[in-house]
PDB file of N, CA and C in Angstrom:
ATOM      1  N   UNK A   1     195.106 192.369  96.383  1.00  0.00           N
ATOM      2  CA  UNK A   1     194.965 193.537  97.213  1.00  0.00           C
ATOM      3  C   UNK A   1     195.943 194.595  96.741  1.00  0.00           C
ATOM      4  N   UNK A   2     195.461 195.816  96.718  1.00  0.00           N
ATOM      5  CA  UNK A   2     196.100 196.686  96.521  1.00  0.00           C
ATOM      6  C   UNK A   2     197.297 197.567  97.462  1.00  0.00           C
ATOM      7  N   UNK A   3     198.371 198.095  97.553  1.00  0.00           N
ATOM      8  CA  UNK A   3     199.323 198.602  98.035  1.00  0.00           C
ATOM      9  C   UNK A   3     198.403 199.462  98.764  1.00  0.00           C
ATOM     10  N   UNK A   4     197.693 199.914 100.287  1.00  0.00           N
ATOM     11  CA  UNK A   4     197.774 201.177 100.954  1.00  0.00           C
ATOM     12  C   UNK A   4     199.078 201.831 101.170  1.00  0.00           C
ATOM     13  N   UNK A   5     199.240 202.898 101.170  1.00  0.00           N
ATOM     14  CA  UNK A   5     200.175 203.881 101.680  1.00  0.00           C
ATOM     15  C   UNK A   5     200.426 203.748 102.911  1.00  0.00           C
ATOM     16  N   UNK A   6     199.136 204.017 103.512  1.00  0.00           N
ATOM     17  CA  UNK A   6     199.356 204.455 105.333  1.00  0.00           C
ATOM     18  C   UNK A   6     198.238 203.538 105.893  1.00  0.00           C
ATOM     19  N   UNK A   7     199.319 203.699 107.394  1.00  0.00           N
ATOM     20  CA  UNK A   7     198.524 202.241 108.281  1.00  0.00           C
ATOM     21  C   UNK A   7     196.771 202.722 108.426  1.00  0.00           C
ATOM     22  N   UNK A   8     196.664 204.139 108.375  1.00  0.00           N
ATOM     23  CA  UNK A   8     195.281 203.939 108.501  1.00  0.00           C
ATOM     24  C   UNK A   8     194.082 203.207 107.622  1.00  0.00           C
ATOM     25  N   UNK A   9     194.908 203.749 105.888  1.00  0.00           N
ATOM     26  CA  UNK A   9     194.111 203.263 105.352  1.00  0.00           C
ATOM     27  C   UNK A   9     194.218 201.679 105.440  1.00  0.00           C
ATOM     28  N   UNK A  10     195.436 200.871 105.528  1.00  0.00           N
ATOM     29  CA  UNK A  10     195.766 199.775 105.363  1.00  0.00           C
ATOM     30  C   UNK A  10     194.428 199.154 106.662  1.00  0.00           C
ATOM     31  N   UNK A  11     194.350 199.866 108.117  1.00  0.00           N
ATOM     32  CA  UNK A  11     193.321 199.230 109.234  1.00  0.00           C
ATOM     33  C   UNK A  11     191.810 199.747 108.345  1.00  0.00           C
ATOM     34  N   UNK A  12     191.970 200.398 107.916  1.00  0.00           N
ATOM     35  CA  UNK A  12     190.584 200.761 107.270  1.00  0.00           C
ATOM     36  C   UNK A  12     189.819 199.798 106.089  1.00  0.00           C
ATOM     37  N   UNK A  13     191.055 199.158 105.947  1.00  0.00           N
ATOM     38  CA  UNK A  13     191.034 198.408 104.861  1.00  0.00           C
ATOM     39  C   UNK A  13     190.158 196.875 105.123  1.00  0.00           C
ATOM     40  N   UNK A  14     191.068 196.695 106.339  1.00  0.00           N
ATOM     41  CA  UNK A  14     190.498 195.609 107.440  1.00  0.00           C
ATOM     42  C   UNK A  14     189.401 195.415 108.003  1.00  0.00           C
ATOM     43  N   UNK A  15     188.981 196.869 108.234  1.00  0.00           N
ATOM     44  CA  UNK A  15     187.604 196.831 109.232  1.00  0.00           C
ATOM     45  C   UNK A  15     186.590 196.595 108.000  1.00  0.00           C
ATOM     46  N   UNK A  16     186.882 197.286 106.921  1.00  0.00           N
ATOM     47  CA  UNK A  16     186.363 197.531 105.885  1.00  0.00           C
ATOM     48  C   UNK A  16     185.355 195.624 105.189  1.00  0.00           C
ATOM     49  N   UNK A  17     186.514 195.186 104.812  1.00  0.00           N
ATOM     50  CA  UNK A  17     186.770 193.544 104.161  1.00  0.00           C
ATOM     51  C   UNK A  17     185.931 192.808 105.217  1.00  0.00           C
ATOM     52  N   UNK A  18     186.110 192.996 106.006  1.00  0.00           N
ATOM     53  CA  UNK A  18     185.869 192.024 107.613  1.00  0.00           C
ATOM     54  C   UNK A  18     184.452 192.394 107.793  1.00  0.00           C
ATOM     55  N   UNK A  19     184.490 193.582 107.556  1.00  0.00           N
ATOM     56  CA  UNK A  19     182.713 194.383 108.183  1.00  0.00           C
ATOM     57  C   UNK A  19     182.600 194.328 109.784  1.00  0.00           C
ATOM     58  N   UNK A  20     183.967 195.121 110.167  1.00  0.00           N
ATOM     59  CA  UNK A  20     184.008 195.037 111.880  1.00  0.00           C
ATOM     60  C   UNK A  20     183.800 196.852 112.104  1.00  0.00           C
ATOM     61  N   UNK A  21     183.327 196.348 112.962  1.00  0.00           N
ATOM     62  CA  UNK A  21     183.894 197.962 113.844  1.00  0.00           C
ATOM     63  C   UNK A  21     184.721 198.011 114.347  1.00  0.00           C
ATOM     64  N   UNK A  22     185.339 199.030 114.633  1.00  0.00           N
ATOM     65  CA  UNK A  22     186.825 199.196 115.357  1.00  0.00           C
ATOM     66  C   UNK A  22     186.309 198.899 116.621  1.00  0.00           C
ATOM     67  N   UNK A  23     185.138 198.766 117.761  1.00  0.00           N
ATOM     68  CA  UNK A  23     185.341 198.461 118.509  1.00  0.00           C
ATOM     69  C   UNK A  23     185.040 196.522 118.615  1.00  0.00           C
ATOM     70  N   UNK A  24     184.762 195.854 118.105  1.00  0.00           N
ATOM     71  CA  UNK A  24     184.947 194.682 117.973  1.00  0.00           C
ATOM     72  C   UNK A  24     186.242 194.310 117.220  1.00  0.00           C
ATOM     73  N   UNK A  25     186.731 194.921 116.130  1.00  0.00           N
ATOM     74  CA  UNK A  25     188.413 194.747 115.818  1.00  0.00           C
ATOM     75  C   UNK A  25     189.503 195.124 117.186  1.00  0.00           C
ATOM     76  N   UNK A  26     189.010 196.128 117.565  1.00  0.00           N
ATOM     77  CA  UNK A  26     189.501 195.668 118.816  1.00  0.00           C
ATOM     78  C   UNK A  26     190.049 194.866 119.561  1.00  0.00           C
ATOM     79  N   UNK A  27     188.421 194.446 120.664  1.00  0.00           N
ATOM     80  CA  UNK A  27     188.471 193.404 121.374  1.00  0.00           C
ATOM     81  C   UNK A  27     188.739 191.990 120.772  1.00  0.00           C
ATOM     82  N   UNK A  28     189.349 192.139 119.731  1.00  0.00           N
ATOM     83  CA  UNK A  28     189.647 190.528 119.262  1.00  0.00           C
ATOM     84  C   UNK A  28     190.853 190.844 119.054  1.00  0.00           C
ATOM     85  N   UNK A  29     191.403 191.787 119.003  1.00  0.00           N
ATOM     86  CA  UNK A  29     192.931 191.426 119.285  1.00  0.00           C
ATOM     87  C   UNK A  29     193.556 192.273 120.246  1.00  0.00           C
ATOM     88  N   UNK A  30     192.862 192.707 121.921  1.00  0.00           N
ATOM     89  CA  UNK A  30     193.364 192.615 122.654  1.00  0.00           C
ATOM     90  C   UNK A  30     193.654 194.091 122.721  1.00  0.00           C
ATOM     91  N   UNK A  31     193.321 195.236 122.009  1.00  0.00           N
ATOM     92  CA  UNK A  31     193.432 196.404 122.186  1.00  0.00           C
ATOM     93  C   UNK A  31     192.196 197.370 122.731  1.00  0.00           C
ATOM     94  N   UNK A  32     192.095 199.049 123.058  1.00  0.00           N
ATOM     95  CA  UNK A  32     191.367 199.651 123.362  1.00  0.00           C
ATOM     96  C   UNK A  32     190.786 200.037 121.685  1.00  0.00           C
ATOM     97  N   UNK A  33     189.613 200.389 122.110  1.00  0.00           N
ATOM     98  CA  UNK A  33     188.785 200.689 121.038  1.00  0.00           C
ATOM     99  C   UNK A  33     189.125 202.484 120.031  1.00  0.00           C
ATOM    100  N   UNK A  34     190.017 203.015 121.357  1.00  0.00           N
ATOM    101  CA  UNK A  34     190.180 204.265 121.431  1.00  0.00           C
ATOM    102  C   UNK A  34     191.767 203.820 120.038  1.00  0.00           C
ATOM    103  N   UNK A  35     192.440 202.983 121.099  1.00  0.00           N
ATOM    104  CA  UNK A  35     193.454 202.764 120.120  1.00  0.00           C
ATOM    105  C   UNK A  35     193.310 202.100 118.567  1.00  0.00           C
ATOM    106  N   UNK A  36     192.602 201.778 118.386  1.00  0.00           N
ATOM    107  CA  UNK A  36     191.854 201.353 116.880  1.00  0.00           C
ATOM    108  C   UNK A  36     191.481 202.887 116.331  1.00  0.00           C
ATOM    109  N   UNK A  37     190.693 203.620 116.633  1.00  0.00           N
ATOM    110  CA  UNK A  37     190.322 205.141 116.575  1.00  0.00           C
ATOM    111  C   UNK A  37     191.838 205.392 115.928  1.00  0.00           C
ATOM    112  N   UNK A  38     192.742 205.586 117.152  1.00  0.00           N
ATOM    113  CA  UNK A  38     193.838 206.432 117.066  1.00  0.00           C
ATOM    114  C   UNK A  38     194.762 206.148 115.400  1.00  0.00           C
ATOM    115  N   UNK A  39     194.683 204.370 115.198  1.00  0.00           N
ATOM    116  CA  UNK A  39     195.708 204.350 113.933  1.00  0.00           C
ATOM    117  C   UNK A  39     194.491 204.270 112.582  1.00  0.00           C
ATOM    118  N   UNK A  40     193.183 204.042 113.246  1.00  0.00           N
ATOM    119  CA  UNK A  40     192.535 204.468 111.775  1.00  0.00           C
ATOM    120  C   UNK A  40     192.368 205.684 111.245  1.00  0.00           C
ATOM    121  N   UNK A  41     192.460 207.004 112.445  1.00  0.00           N
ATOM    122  CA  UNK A  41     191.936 208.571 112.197  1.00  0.00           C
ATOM    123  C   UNK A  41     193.444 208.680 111.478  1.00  0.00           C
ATOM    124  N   UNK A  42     194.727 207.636 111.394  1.00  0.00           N
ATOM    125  CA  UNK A  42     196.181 208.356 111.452  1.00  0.00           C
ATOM    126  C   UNK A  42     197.049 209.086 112.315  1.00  0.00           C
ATOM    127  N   UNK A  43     196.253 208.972 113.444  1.00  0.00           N
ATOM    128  CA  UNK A  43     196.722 209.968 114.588  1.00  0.00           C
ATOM    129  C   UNK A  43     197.865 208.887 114.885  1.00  0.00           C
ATOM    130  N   UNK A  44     198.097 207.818 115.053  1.00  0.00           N
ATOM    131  CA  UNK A  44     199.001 206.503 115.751  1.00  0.00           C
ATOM    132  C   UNK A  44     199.573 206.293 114.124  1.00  0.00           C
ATOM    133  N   UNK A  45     200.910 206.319 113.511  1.00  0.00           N
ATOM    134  CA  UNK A  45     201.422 206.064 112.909  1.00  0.00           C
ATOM    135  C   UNK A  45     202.318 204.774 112.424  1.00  0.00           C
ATOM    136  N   UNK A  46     202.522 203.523 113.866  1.00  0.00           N
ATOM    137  CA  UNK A  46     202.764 202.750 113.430  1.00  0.00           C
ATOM    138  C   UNK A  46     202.197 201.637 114.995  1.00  0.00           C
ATOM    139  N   UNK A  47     202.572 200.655 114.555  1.00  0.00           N
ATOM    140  CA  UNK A  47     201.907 199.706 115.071  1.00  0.00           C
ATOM    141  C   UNK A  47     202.753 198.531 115.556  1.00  0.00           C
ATOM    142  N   UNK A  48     202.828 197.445 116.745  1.00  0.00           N
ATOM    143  CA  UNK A  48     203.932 196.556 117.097  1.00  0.00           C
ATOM    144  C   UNK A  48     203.720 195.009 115.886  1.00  0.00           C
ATOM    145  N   UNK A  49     204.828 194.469 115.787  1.00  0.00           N
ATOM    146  CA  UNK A  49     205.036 193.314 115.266  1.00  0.00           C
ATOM    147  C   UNK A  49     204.304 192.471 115.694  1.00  0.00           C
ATOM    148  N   UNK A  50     204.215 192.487 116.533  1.00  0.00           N
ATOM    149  CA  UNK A  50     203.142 191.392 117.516  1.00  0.00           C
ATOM    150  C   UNK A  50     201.722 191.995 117.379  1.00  0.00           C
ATOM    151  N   UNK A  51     201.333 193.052 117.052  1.00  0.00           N
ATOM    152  CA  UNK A  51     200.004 193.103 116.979  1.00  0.00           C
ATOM    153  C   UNK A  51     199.313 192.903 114.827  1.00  0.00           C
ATOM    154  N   UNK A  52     200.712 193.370 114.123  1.00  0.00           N
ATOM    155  CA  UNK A  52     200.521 192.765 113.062  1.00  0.00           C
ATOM    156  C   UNK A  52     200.083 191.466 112.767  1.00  0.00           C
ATOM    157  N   UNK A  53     201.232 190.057 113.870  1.00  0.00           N
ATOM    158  CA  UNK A  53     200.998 188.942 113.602  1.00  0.00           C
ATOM    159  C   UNK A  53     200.321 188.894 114.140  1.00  0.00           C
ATOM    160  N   UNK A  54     199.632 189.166 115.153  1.00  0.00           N
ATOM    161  CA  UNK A  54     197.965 188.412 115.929  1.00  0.00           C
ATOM    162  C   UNK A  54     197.028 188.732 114.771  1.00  0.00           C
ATOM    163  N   UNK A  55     197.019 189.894 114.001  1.00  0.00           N
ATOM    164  CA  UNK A  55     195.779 190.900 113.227  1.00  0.00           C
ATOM    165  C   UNK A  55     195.977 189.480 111.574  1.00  0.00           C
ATOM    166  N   UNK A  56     197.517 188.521 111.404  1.00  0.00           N
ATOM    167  CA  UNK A  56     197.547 187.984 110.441  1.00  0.00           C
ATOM    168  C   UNK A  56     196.853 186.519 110.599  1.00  0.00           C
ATOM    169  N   UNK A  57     197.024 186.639 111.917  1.00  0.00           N
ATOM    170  CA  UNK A  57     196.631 184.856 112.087  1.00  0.00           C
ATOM    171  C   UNK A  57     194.549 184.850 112.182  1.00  0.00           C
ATOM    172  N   UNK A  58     194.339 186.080 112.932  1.00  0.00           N
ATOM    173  CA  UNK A  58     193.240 186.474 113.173  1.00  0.00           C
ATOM    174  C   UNK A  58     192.334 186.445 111.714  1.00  0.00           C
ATOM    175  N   UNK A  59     193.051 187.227 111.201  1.00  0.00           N
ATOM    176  CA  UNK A  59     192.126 188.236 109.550  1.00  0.00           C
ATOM    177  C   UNK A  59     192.867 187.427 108.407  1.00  0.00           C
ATOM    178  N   UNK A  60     194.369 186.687 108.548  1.00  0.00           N
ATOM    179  CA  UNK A  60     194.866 186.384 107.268  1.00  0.00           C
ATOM    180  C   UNK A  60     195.665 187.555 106.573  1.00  0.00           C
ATOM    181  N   UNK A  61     195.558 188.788 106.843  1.00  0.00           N
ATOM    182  CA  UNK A  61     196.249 190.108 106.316  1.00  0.00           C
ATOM    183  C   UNK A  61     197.683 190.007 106.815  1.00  0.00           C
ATOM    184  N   UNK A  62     198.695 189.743 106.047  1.00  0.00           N
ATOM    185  CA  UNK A  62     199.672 189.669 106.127  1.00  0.00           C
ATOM    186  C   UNK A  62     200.769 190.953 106.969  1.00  0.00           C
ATOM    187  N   UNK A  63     201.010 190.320 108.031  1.00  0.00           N
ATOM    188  CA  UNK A  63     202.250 191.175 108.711  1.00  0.00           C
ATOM    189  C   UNK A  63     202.733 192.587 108.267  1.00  0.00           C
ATOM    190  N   UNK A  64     203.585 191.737 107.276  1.00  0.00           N
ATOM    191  CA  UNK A  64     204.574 192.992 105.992  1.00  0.00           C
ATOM    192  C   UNK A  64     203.297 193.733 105.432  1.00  0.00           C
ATOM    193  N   UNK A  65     202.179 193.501 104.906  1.00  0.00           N
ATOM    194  CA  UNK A  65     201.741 194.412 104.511  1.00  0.00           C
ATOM    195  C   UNK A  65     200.646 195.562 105.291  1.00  0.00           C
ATOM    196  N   UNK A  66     200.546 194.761 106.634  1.00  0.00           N
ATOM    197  CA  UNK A  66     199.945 195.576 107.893  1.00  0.00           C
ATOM    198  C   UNK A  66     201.169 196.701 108.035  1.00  0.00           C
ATOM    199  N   UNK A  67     202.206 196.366 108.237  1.00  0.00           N
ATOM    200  CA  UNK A  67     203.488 197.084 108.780  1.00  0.00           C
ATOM    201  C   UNK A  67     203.838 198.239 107.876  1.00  0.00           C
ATOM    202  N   UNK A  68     204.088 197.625 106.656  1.00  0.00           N
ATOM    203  CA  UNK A  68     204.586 198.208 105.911  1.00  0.00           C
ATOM    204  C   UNK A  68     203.678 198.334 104.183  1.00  0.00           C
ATOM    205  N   UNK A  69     202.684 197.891 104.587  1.00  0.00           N
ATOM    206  CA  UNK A  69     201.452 198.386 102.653  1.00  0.00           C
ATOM    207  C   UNK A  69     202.157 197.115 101.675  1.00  0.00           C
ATOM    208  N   UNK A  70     203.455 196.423 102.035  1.00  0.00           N
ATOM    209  CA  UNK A  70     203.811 195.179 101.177  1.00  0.00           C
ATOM    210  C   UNK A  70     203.296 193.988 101.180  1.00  0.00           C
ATOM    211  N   UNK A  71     202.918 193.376 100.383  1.00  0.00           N
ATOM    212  CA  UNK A  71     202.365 191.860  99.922  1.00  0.00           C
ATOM    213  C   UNK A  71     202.425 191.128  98.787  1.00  0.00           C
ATOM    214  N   UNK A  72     203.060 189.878  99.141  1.00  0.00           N
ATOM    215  CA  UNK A  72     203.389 188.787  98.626  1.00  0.00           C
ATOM    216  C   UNK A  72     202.547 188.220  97.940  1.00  0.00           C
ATOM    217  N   UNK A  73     202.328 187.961  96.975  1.00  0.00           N
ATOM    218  CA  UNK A  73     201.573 186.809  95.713  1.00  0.00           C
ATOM    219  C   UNK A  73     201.178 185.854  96.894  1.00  0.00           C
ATOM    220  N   UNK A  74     202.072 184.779  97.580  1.00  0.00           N
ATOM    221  CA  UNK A  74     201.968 183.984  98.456  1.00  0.00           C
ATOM    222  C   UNK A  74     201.072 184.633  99.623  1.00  0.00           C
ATOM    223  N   UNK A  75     201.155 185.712 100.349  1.00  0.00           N
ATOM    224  CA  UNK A  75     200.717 185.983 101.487  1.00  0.00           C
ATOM    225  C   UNK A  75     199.080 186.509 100.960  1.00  0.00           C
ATOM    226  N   UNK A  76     198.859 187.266  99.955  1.00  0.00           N
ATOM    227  CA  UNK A  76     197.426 187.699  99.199  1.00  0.00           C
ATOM    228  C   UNK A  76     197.444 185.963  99.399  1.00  0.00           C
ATOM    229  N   UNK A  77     197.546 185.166  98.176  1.00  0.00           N
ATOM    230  CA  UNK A  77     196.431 183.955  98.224  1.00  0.00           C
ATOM    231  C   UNK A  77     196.349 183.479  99.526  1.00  0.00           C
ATOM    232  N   UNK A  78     197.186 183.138 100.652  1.00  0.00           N
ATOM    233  CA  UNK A  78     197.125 182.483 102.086  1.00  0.00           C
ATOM    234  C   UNK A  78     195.556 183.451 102.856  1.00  0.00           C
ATOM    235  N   UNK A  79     195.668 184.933 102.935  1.00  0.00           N
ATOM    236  CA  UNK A  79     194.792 185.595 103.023  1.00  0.00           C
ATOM    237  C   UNK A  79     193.343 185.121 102.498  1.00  0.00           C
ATOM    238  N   UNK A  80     192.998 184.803 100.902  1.00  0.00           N
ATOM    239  CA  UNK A  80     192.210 184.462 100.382  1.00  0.00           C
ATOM    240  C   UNK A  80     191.826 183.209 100.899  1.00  0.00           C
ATOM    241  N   UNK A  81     192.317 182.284 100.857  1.00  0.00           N
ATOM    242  CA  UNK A  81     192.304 180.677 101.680  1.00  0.00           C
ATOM    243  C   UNK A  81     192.104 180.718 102.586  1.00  0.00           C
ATOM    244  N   UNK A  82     192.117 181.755 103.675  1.00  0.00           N
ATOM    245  CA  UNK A  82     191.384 181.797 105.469  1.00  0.00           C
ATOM    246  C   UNK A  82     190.626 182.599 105.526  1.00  0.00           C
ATOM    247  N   UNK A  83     190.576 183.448 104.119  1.00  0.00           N
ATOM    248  CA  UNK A  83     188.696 184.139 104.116  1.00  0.00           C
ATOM    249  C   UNK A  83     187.512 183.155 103.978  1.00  0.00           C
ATOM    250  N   UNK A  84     188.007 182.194 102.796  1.00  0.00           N
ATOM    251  CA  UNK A  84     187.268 181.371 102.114  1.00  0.00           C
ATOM    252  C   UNK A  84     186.766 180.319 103.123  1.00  0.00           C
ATOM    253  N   UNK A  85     188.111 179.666 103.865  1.00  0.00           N
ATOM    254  CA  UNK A  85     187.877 178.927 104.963  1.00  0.00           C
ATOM    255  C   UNK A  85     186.335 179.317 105.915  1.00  0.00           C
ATOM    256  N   UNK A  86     186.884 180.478 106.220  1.00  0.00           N
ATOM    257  CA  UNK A  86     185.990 180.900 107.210  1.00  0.00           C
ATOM    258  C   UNK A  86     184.805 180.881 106.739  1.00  0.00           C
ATOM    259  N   UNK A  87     184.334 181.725 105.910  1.00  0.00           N
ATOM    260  CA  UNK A  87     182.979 181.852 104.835  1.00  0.00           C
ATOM    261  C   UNK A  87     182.575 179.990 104.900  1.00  0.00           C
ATOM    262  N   UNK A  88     183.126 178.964 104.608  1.00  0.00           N
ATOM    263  CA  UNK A  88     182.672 178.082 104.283  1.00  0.00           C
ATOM    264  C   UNK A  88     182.246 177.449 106.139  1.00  0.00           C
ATOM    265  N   UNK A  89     183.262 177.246 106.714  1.00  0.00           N
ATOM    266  CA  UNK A  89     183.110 176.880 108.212  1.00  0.00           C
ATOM    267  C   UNK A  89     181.714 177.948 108.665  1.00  0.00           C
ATOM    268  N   UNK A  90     181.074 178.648 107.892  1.00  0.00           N
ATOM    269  CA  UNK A  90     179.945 178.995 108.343  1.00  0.00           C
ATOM    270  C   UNK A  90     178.743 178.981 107.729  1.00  0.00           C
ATOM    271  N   UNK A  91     178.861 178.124 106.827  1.00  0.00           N
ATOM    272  CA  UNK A  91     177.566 177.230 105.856  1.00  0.00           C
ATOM    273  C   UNK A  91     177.206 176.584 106.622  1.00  0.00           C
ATOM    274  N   UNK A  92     175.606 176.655 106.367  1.00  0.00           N
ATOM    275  CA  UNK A  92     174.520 175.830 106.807  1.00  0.00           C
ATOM    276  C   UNK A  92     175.068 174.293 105.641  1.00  0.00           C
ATOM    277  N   UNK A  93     174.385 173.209 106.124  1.00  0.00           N
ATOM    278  CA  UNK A  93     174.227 171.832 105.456  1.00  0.00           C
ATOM    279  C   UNK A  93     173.817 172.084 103.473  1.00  0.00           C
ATOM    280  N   UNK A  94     172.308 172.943 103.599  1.00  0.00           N
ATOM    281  CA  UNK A  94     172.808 172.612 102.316  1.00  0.00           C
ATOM    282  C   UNK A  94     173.474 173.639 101.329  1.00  0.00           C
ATOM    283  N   UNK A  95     174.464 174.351 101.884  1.00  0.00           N
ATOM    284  CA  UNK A  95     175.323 175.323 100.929  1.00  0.00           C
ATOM    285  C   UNK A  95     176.486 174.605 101.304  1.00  0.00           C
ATOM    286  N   UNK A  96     177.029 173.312 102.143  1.00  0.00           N
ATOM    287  CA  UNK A  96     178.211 173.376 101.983  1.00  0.00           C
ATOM    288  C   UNK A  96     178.135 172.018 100.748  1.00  0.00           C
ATOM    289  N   UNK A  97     176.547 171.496 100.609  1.00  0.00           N
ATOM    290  CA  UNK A  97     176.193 170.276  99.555  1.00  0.00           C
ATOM    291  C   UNK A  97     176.684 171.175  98.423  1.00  0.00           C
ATOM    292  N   UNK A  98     176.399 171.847  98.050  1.00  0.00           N
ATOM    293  CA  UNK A  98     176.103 172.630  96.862  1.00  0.00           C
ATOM    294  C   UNK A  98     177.495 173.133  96.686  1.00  0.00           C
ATOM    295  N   UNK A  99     178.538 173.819  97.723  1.00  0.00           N
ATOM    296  CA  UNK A  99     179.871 174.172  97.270  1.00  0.00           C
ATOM    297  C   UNK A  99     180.813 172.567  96.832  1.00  0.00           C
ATOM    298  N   UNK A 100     180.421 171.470  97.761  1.00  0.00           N
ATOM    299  CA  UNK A 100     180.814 170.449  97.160  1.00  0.00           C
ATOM    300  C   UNK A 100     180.932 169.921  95.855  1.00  0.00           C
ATOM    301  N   UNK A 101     179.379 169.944  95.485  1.00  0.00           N
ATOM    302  CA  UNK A 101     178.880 169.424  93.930  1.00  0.00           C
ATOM    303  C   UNK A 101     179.827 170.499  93.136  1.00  0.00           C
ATOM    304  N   UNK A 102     180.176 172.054  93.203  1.00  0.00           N
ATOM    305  CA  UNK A 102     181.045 172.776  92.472  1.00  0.00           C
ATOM    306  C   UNK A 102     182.287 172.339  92.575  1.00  0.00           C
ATOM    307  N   UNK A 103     182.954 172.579  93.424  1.00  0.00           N
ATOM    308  CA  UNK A 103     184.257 171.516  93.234  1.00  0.00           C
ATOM    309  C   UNK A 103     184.455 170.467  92.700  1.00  0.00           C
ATOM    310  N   UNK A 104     183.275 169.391  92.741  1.00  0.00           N
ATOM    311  CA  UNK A 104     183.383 168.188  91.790  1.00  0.00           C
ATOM    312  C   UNK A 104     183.408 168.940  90.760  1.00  0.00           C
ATOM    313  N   UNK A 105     182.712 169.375  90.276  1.00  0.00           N
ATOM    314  CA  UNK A 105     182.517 169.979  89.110  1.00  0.00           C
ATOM    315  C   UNK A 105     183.674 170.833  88.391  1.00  0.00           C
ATOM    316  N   UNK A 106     183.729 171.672  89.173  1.00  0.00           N
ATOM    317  CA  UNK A 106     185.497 171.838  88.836  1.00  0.00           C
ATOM    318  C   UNK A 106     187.127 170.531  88.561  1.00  0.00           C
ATOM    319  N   UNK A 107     186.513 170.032  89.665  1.00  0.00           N
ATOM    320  CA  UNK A 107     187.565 168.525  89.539  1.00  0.00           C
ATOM    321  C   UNK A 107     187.353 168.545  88.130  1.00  0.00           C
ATOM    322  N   UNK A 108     186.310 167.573  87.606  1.00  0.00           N
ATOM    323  CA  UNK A 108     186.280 166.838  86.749  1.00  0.00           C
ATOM    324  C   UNK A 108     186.350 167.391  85.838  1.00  0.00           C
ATOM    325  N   UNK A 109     186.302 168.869  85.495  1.00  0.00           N
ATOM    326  CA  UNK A 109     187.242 170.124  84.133  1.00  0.00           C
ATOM    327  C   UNK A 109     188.478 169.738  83.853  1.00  0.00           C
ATOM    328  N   UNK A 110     189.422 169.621  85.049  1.00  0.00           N
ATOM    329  CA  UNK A 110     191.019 169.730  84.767  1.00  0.00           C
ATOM    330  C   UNK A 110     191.120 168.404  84.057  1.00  0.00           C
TER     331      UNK A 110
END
């Protein structure tokens, strides 16, 4: 992921990846829809610690780089690993056969 500058683009970034609307980004973490508006237009300039970590545990988007546009090697892949998670926890039977047989398949490369 790339460095945003500003929290808007950084929430824009989110709604963006996710494919939410600000009013369902929202209601999943407990805010007005208006206030999603407010820090994506830039009008709201910063945002609480506590709504970073709900937005990290929620989306995987790391805190520091909600807060502040910074991210960790470690915090990008953790991100990637609870996208992936998710994507897979929502396979039908036979796509999660088929991501299986790839991983074997990968296994047995190394």
């Amino acid at each position: 992921m790339t460095n945003k500058s500003t929290l808007s683009e950084r929430f824009n970034t989110i709604l963006s990846e996710q494919k939410l609307t600000k009013a369902d980004f929202a209601k999943s973490i407990g805010v007005s829809a208006n206030y999603i508006y407010l820090v994506t237009s830039g009008k709201k300039e910063s945002v609480s610690r506590t709504l970073a970590m709900l937005t990290e545990q929620l989306y995987g988007y790391s805190a520091d780089w909600i807060l502040r546009g910074a991210e960790t090697c470690a915090s990008a892949l953790e991100r990637q690993r609870n996208e992936t998670i998710k994507k897979v926890e929502s396979m039908d039977e036979n796509r999660l056969r088929a991501v299986k047989a790839f991983i074997q398949t990968m296994e047995n490369m190394e």
